[in-house]
C-alpha atoms as a PDB file:
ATOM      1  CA  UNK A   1       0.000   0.000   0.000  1.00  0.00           C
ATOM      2  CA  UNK A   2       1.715   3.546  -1.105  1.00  0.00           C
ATOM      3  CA  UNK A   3       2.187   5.961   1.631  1.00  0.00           C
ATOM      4  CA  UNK A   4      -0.262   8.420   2.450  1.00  0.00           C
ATOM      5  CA  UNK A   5       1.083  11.699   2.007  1.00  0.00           C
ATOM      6  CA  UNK A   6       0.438  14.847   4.609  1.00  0.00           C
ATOM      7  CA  UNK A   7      -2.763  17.185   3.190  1.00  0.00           C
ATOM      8  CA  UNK A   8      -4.741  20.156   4.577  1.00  0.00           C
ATOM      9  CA  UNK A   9      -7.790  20.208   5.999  1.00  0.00           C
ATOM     10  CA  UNK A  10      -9.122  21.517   2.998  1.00  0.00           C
ATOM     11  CA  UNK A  11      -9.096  17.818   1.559  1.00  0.00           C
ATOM     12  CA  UNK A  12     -10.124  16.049   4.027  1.00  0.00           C
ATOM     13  CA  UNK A  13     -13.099  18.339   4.236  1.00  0.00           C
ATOM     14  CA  UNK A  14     -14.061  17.773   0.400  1.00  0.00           C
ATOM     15  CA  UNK A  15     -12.831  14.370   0.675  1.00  0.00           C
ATOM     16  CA  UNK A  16     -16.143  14.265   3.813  1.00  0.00           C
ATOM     17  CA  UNK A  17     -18.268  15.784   1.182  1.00  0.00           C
ATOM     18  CA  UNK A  18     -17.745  13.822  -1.525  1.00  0.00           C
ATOM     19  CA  UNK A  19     -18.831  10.646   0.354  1.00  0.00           C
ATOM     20  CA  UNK A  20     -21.869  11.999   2.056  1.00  0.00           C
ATOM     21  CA  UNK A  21     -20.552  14.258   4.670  1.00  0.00           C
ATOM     22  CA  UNK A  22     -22.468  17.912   5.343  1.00  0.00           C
ATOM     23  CA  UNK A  23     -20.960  20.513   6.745  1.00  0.00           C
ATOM     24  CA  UNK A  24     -23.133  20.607  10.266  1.00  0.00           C
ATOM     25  CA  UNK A  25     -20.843  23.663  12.324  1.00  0.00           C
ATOM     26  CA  UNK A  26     -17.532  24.867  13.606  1.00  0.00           C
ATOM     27  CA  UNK A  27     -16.483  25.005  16.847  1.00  0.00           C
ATOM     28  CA  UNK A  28     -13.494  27.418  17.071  1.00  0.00           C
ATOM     29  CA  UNK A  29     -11.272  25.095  15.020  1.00  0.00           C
ATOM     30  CA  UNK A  30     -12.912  22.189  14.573  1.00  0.00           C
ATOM     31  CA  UNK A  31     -15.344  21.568  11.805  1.00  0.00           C
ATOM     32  CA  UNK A  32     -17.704  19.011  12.415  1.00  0.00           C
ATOM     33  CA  UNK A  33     -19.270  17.310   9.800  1.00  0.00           C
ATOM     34  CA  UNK A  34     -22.317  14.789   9.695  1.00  0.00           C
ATOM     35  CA  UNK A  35     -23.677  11.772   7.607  1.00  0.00           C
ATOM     36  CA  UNK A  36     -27.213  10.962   8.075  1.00  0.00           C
ATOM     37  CA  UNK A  37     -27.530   7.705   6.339  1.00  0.00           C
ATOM     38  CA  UNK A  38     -24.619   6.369   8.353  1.00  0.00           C
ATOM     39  CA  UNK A  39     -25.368   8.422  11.525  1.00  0.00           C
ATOM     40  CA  UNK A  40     -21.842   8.922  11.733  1.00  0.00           C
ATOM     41  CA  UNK A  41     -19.609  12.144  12.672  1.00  0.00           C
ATOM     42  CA  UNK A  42     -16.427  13.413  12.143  1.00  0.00           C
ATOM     43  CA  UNK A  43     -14.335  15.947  14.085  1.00  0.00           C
ATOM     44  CA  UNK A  44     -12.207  17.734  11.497  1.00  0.00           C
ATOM     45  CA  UNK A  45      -9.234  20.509  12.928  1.00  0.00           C
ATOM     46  CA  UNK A  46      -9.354  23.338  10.382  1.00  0.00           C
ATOM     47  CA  UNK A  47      -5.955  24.625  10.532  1.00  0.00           C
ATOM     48  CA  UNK A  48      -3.731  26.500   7.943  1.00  0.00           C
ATOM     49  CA  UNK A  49      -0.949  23.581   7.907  1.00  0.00           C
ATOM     50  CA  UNK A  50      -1.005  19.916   7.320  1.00  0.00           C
ATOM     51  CA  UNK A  51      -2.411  17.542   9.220  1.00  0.00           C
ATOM     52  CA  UNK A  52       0.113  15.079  11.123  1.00  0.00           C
ATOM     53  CA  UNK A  53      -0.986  11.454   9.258  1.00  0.00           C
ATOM     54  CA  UNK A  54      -1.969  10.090  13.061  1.00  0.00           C
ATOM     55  CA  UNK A  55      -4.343  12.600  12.968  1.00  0.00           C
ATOM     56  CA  UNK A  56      -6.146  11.628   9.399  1.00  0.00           C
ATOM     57  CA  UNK A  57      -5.720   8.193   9.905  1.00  0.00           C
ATOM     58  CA  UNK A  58      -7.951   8.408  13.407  1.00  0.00           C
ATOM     59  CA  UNK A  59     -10.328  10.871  11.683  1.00  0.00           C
ATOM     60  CA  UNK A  60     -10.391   8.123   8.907  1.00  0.00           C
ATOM     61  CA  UNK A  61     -11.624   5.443  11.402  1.00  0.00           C
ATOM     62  CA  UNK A  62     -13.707   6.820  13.616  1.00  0.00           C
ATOM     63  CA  UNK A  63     -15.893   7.571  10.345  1.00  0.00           C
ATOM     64  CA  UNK A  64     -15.108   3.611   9.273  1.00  0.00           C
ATOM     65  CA  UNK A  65     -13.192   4.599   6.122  1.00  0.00           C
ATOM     66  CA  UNK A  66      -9.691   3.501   5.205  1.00  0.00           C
ATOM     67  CA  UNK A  67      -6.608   4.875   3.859  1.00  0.00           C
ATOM     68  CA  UNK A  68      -7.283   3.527   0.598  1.00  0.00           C
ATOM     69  CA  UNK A  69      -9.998   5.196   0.050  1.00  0.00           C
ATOM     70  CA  UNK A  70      -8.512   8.755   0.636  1.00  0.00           C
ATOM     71  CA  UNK A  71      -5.714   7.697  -1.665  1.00  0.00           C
ATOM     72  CA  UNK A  72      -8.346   7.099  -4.482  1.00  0.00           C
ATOM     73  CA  UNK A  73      -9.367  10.191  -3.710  1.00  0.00           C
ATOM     74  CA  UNK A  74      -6.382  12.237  -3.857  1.00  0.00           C
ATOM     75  CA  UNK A  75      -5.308  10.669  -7.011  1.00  0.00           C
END
């Protein structure tokens, strides 16, 4: 499996979208983003740099998705 490589949270956001994810408020940094089919949430940090990996890949599987499909994604 390649190596994920360090993005924004600026695509992880769209990345949320794209799969079902709406955009349900912001608390100071945090963006936090729901899916009602799923009933699932996800706790995004909207800062200016690049999220550490530990910190996608936990975001990733709290909202049962895997680094694979993030890759697709980004590619």
């Amino acid at each position: 499996m390649s190596k994920l490589p360090s993005i924004s949270s600026g695509v992880l956001i769209k990345f949320f979208i794209s799969k079902g994810f709406e955009i349900d408020h912001q608390s100071g940094s945090h963006v936090i983003m729901y899916n009602r089919s799923l009933k699932k949430r996800a706790v995004i940090p909207h800062l200016k740099k690049d999220l550490p990996i530990g910190t996608i890949l936990t975001i990733l599987r709290e909202a049962d998705f895997h680094r694979k499909d993030l890759l697709d994604f980004i590619k």
